[in-house]
Protein backbone atom coordinates (compact mmCIF):
# COMPACT_ATOMS: atom_id res chain seq x y z
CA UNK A 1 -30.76 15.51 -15.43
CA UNK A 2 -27.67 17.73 -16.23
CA UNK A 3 -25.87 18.65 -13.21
CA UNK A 4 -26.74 22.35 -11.72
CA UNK A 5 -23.56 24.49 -11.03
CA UNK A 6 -22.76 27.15 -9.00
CA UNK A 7 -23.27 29.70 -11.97
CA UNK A 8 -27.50 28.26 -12.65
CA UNK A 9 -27.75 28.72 -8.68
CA UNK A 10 -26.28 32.33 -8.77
CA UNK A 11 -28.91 33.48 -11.36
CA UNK A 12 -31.94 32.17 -10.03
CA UNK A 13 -34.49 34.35 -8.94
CA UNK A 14 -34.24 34.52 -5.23
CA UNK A 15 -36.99 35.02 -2.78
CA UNK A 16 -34.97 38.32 -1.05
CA UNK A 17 -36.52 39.10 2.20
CA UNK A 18 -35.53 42.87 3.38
CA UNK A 19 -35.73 44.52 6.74
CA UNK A 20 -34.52 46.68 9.31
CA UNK A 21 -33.69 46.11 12.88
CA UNK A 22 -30.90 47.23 16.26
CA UNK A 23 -27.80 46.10 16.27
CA UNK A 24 -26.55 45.80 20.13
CA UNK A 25 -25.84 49.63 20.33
CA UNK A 26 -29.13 49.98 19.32
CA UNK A 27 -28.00 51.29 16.15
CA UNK A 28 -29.94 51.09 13.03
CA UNK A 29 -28.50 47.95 10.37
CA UNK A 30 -30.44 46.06 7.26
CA UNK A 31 -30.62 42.65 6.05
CA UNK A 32 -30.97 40.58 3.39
CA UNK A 33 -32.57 36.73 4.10
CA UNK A 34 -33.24 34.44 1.23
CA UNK A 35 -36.71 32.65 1.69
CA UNK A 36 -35.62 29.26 -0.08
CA UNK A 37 -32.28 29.25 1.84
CA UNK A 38 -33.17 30.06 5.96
CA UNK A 39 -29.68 30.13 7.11
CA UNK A 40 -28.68 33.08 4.64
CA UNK A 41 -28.66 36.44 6.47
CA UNK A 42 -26.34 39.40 5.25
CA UNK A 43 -26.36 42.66 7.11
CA UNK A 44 -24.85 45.92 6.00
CA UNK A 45 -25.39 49.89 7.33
CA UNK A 46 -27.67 50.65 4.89
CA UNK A 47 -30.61 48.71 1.97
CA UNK A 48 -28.37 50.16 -1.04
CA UNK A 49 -24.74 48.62 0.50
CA UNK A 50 -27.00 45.12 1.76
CA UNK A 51 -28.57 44.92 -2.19
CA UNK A 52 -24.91 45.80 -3.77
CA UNK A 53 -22.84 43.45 -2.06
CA UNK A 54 -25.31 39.91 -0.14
CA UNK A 55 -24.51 38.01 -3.81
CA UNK A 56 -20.66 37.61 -2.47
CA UNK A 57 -22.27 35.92 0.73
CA UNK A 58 -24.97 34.09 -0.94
CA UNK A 59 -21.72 32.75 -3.59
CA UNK A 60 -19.86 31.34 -0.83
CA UNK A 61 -23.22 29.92 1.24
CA UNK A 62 -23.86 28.15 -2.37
CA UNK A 63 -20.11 26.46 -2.41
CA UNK A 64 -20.61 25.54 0.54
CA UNK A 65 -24.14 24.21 0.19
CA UNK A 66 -22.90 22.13 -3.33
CA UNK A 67 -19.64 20.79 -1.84
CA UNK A 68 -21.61 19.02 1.05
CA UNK A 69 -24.21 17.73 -1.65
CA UNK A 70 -26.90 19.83 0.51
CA UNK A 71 -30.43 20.21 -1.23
CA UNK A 72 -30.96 23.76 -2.79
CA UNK A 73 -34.29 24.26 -2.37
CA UNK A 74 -35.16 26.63 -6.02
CA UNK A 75 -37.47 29.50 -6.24
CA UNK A 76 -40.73 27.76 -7.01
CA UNK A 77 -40.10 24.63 -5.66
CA UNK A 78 -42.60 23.87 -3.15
CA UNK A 79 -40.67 23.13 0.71
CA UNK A 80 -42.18 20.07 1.77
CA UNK A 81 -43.78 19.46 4.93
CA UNK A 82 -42.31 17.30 7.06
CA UNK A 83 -44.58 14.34 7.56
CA UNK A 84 -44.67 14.92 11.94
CA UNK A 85 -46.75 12.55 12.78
CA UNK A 86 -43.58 9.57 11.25
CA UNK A 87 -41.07 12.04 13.03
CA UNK A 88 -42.36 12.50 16.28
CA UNK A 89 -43.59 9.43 18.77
């Protein structure tokens, strides 16, 4: 299995989740989650800033990810249900 860098990762084809919510001023912000990665949020002022600049974030989430040998779940790849029933008494 060749080894998967930070470059393959980059140019997958993310699951990009979009929406709109308050900030605490009750002022209007959008995000950006990533389906296959559920602690990836970026948030800019507006859709067109969050869609320009969420690949620096999701670049450094990724180094991060790699360097602690993390599983990167891929587009596609089915997220496996944990088996509860072994996990919980």
């Amino acid at each position: 299995m060749a080894n998967k860098d930070l470059d393959y990762y980059l140019n997958l084809n993310w699951t990009l989740i979009e929406g709109e919510d308050l900030d605490f001023d009750g002022n209007p912000y959008h995000y950006i989650e990533i389906k296959e990665i559920p602690s990836f949020v970026f948030c800019a002022k507006t859709i067109e800033k969050a869609r320009e600049n969420y690949k620096r974030q999701l670049k450094l989430t990724l180094i991060v990810m790699l360097e602690s040998g993390e599983h990167i779940i891929e587009p596609g790849e089915e997220d496996e249900e944990p088996d509860w029933e072994s996990l919980c008494p």
